[in-house]
Protein backbone atom coordinates (compact mmCIF):
# COMPACT_ATOMS: atom_id res chain seq x y z
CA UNK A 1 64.63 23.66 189.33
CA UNK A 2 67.22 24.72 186.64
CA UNK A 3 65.98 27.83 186.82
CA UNK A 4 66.95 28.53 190.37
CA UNK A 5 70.16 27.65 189.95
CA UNK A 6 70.70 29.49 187.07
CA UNK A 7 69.60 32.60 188.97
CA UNK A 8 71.69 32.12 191.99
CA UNK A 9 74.73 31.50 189.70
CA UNK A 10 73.92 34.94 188.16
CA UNK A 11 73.17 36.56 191.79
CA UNK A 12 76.70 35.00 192.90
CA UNK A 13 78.21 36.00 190.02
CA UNK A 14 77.37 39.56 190.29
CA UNK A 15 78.60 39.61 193.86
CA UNK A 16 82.05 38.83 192.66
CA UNK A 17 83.01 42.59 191.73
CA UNK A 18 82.07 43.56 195.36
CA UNK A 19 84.44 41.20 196.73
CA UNK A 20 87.42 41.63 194.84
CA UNK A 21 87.04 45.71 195.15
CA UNK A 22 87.64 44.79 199.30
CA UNK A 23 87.86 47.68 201.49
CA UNK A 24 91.25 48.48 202.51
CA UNK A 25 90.87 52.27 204.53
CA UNK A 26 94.87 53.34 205.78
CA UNK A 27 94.07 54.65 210.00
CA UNK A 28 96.89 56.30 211.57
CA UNK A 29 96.41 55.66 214.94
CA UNK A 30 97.55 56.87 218.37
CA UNK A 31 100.26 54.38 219.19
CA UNK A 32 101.54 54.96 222.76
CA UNK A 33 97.76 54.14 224.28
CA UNK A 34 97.94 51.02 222.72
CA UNK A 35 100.60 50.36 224.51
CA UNK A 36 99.92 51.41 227.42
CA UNK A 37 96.26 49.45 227.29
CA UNK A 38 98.13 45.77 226.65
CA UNK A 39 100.33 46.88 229.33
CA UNK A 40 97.42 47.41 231.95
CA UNK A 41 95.72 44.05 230.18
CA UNK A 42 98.66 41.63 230.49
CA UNK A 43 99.17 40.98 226.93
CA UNK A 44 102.92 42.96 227.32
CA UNK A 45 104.46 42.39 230.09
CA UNK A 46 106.58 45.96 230.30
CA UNK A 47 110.10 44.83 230.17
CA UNK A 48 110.75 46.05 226.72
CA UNK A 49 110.00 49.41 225.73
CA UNK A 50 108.61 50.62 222.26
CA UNK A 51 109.80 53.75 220.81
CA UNK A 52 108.75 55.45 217.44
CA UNK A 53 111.01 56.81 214.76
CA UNK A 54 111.45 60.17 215.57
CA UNK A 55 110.61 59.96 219.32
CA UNK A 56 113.13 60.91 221.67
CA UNK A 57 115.24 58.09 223.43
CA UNK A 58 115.68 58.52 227.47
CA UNK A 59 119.34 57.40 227.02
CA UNK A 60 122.05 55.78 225.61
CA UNK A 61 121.52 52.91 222.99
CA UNK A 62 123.10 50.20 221.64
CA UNK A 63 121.18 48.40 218.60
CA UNK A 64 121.47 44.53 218.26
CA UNK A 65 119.21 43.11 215.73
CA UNK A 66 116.54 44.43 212.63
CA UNK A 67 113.27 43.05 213.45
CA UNK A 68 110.05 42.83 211.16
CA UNK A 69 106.41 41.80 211.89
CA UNK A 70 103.83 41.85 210.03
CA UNK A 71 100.12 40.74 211.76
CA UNK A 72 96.23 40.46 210.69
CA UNK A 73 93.56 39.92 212.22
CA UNK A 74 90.04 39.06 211.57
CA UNK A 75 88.15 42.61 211.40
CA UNK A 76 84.65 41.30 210.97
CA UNK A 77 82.18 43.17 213.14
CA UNK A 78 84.84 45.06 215.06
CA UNK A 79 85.30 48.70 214.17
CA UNK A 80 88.57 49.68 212.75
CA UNK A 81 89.48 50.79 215.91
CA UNK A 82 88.80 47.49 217.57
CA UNK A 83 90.50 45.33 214.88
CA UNK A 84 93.36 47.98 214.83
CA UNK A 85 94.40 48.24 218.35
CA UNK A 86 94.01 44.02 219.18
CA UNK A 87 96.51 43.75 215.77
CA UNK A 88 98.90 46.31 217.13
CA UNK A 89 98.78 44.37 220.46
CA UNK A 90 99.90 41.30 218.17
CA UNK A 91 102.37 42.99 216.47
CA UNK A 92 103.99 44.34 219.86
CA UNK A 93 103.47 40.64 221.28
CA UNK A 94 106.03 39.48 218.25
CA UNK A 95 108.55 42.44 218.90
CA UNK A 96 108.47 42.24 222.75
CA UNK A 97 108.95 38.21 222.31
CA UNK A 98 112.33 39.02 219.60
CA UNK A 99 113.65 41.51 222.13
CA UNK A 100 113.72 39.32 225.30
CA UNK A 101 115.07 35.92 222.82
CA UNK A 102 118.17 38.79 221.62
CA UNK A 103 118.32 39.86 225.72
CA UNK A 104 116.98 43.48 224.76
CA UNK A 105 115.07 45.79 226.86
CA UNK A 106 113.64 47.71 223.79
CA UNK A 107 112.55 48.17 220.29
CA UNK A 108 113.66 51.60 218.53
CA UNK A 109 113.06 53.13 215.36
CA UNK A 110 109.72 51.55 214.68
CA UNK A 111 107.96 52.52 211.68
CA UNK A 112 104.55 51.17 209.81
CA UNK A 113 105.78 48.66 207.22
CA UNK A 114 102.49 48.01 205.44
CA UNK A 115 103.42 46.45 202.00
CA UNK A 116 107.03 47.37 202.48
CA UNK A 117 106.09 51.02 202.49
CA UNK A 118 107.71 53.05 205.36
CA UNK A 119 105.11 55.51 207.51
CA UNK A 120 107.25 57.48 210.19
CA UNK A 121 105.54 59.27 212.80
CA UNK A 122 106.54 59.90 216.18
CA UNK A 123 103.26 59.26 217.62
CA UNK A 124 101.41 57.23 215.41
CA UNK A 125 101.00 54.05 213.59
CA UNK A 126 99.67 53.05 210.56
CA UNK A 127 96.66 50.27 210.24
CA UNK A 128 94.91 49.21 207.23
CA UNK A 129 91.24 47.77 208.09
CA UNK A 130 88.73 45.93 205.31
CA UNK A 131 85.42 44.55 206.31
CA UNK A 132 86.89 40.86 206.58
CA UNK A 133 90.80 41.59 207.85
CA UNK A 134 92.38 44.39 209.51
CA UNK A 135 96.73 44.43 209.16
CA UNK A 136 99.55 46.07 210.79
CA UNK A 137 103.33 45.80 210.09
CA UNK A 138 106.23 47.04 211.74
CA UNK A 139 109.86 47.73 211.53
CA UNK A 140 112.27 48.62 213.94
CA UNK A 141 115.73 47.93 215.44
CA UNK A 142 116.12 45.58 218.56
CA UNK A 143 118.17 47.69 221.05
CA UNK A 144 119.26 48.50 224.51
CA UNK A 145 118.50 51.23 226.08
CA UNK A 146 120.75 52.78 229.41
């Protein structure tokens, strides 16, 4: 009997590397069709509109507030894709929700604010996906837009 445990202490043991070394792969990921796709599902109700740094603004705007979110989800047995686009959705949940609380109609300037490192793109958004958890984190400014 000590000998089993002794052996599955060792087997668990050994394991341990393999955890800590967690898979963490960086996606950049097509942002507007995430949008769009909690728009057509209900989770974003379309009374604030998301715009990327860099992407052009349809008129005048007046910015109110910073705002900051930072989401994860549980990634295991989704693809990254999967886990990426439902923790966008999250992340645009928080923003949309700050917005309509400062009497906004949009979020500008968003970037990717993974680990407090800034990835612009005027398209795209960055993700980070392991086997267990899959994270996004934005920046932007809380804004009207005329």
């Amino acid at each position: 009997m000590q000998l089993k445990t002794w052996t599955a202490t060792a087997l668990l043991l050994a394991a341990i590397p393999a955890i800590s070394e967690a898979r963490d792969t960086t996606l950049h990921l097509d942002f507007a069709a995430v949008v769009a796709q909690a728009i057509q599902a209900g989770r974003l109700d379309g009374s604030v509109k998301f715009y990327l740094a860099g992407e052009e603004l349809p008129g005048k705007v007046g910015r109110l507030n910073n705002a900051v979110t930072n989401k994860k989800t549980n990634a295991f047995n989704k693809s990254d894709q999967q886990a990426c686009t439902w923790v966008l959705q999250s992340a645009l949940i928080s923003l949309q929700n700050a917005a309509k609380t400062a009497g906004a109609n949009a979020v500008v300037d968003i970037v990717s604010y993974y680990k407090r490192n800034e990835f612009r793109d005027p398209q795209n958004y960055e993700c980070h996906a392991g086997t267990f958890i899959a994270g996004v984190a934005l920046k932007g400014n809380i804004a009207n837009v005329q």
